[in-house]
C-alpha atoms as a PDB file:
ATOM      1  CA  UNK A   1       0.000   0.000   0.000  1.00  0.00           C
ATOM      2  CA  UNK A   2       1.362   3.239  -0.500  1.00  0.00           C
ATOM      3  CA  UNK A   3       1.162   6.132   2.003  1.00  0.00           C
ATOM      4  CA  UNK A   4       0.330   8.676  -0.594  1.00  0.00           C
ATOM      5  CA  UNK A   5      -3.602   6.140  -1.279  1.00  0.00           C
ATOM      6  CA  UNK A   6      -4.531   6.789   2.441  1.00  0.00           C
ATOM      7  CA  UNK A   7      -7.224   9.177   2.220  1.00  0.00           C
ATOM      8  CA  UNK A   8      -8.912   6.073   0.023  1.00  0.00           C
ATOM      9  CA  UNK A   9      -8.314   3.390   1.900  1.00  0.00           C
ATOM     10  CA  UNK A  10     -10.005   0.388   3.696  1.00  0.00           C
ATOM     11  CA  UNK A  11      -8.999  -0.006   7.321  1.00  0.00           C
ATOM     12  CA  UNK A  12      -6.877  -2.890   7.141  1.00  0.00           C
ATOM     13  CA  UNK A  13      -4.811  -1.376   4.172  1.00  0.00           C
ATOM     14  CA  UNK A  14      -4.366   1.506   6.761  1.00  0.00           C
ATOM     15  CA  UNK A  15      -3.046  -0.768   9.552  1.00  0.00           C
ATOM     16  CA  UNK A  16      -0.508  -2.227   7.011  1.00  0.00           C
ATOM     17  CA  UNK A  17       0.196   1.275   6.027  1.00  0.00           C
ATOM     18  CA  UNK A  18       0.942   2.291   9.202  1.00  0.00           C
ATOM     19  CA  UNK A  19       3.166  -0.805  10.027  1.00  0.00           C
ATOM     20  CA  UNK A  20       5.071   0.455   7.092  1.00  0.00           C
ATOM     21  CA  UNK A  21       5.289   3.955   7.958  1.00  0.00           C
ATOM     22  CA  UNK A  22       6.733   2.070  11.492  1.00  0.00           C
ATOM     23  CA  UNK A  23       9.493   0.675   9.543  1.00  0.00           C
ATOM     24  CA  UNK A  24      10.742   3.667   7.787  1.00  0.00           C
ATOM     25  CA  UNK A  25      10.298   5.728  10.480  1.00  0.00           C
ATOM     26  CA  UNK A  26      13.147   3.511  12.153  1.00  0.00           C
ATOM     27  CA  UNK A  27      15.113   3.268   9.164  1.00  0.00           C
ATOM     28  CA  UNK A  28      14.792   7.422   8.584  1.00  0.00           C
ATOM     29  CA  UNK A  29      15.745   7.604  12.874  1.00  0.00           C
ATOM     30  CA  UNK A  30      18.785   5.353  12.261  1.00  0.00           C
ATOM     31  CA  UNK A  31      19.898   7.570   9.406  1.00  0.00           C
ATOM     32  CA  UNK A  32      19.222  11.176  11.521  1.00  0.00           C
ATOM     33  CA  UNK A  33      23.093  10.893  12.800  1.00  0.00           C
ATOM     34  CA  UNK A  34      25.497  12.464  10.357  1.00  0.00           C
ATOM     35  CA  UNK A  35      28.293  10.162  11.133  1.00  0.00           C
ATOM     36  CA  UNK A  36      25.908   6.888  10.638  1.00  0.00           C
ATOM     37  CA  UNK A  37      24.604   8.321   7.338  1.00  0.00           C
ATOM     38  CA  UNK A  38      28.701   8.831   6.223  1.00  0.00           C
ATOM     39  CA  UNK A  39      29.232   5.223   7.341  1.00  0.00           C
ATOM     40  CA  UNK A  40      26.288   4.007   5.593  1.00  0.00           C
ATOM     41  CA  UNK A  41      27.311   5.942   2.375  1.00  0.00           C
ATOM     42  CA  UNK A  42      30.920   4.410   2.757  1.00  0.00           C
ATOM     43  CA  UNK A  43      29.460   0.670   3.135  1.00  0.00           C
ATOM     44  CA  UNK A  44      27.168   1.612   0.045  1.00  0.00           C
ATOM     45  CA  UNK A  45      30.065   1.691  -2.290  1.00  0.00           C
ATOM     46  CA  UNK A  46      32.065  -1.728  -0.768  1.00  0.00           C
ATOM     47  CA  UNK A  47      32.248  -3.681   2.525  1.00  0.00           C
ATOM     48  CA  UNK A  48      35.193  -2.242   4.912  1.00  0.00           C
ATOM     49  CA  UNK A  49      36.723  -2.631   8.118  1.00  0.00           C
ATOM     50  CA  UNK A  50      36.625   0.119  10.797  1.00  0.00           C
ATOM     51  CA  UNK A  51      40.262   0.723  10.408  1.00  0.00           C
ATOM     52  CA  UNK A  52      39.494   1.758   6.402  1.00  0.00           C
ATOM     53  CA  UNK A  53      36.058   3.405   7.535  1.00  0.00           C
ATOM     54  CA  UNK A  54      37.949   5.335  10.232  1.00  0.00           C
ATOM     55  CA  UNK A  55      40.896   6.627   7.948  1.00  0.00           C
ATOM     56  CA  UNK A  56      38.295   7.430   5.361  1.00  0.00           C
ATOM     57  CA  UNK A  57      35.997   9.149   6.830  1.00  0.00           C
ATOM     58  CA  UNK A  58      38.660  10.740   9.743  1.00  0.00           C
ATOM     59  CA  UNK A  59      36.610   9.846  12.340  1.00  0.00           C
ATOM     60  CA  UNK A  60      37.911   8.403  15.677  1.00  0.00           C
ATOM     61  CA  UNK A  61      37.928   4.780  15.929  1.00  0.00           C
ATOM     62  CA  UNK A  62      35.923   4.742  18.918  1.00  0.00           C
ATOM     63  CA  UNK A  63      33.312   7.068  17.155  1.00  0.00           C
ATOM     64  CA  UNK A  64      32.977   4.579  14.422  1.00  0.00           C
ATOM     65  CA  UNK A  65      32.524   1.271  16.319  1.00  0.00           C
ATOM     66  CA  UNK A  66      29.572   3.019  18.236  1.00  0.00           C
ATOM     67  CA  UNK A  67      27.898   3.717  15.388  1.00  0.00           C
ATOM     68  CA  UNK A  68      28.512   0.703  13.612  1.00  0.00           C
ATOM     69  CA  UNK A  69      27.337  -1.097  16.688  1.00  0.00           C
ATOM     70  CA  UNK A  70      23.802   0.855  16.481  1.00  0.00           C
ATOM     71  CA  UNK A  71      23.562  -0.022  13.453  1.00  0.00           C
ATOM     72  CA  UNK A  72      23.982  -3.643  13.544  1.00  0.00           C
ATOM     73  CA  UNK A  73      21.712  -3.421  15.962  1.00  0.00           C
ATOM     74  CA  UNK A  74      19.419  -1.706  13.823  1.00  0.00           C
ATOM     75  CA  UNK A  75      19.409  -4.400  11.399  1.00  0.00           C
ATOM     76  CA  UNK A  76      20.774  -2.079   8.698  1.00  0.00           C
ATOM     77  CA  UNK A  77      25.178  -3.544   9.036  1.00  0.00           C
ATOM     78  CA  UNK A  78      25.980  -6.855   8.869  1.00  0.00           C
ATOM     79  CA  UNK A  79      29.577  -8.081   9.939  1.00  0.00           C
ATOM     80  CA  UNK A  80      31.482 -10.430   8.602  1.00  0.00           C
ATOM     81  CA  UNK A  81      34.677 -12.438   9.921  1.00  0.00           C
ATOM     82  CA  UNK A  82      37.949 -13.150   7.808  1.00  0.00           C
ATOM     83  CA  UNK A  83      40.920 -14.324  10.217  1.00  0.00           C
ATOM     84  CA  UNK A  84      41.155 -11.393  12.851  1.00  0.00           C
ATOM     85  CA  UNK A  85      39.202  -8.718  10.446  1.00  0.00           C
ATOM     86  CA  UNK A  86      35.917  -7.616  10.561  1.00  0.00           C
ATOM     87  CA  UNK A  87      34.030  -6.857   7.375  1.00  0.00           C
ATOM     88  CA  UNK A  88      30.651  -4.526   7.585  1.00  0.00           C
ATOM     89  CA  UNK A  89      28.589  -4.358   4.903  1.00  0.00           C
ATOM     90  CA  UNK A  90      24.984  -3.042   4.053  1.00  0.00           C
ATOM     91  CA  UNK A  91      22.038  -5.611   5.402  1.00  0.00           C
ATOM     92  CA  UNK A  92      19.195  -4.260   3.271  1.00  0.00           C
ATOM     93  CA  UNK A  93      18.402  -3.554  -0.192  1.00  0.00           C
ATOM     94  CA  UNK A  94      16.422  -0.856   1.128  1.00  0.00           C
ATOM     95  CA  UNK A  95      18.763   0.713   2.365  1.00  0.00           C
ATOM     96  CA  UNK A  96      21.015   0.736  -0.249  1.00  0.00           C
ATOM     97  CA  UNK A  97      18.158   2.366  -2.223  1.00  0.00           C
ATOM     98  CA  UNK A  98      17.766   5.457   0.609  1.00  0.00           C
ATOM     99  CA  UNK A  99      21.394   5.998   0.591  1.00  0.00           C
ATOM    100  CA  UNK A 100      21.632   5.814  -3.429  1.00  0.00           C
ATOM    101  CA  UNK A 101      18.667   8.439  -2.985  1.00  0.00           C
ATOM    102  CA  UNK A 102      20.226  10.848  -0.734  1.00  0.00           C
ATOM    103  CA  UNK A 103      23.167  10.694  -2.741  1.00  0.00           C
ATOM    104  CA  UNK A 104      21.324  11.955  -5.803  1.00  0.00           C
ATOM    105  CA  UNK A 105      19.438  14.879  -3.641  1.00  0.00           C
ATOM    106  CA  UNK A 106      22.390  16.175  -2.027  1.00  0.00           C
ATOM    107  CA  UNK A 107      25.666  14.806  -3.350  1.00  0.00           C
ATOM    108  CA  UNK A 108      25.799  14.948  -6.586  1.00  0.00           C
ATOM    109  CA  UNK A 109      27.689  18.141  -8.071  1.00  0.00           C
ATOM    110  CA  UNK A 110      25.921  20.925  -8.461  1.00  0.00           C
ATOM    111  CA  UNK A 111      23.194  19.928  -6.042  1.00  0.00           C
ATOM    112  CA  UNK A 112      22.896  21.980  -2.773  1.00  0.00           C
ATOM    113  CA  UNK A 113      20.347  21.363  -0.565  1.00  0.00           C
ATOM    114  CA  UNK A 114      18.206  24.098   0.580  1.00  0.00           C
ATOM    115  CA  UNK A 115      18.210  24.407   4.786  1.00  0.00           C
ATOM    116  CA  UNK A 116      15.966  27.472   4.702  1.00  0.00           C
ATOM    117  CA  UNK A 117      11.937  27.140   5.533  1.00  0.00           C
ATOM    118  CA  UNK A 118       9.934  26.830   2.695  1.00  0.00           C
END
C-alpha cells in the first residue's frame, strides 16, 4: 500500500500502512546521525573494516565502532569475519536504495540542498 492512497483506503490497508510507515520511520531515525549516514554511504560503495572506515571518513575509531554497533543493531550492518578482520557491509536492499537516494538529492555536483523554511 502506498502512504500517498490513504485518504482512500479500507482499514486494514491503513493498519498495514501504518506498520510500514513504522518501519521507515526507524530506518529514517537510524539515518538522523550524520556520522551513521557517512558510514552508511561508505558501506554503500564496498564492505570495509573500521580501520578503512575510520581513515576514510577521519573519524575516531571509537566514534565509528559506536555507530557501527547501532547499526547492527538496527538491522541495517551486517559483519562479517575473515581471520582477525571484521568486514561490515549493508544488510538491506532498502537501504542501499535510501542511501543511493540521498546521494542523488544532495551529493551529486551541483546539487545543494536548501536548509531554509519553505
Amino acid at each position: 500500500m502506498s502512504f500517498l492512497a490513504l485518504s482512500n483506503a479500507l482499514p486494514s490497508k491503513r493498519r498495514e500502512a501504518r506498520a510500514q510507515a513504522r518501519i521507515a520511520s526507524e530506518l529514517l531515525k537510524a539515518l538522523s546521525h550524520d556520522g551513521r549516514l557517512l558510514i552508511l554511504c561508505l558501506l554503500a560503495e564496498d564492505e570495509a573494516r573500521v580501520t578503512e572506515i575510520t581513515s576514510k571518513l577521519g573519524m575516531p575509531q571509537a566514534a565509528v565502532s559506536q555507530q557501527l554497533t547501532r547499526l547492527r543493531l538496527d538491522g541495517l550492518v551486517e559483519a562479517r569475519r575473515e581471520g582477525r578482520s571484521i568486514y561490515y557491509s549493508l544488510a538491506r536492499p532498502e537501504v542501499t536504495a535510501l542511501v543511493a537516494s540521498l546521494d542523488d538529492l544532495f551529493c551529486k555536483p551541483g546539487r545543494r540542498a536548501s536548509r531554509g523554511r519553505h
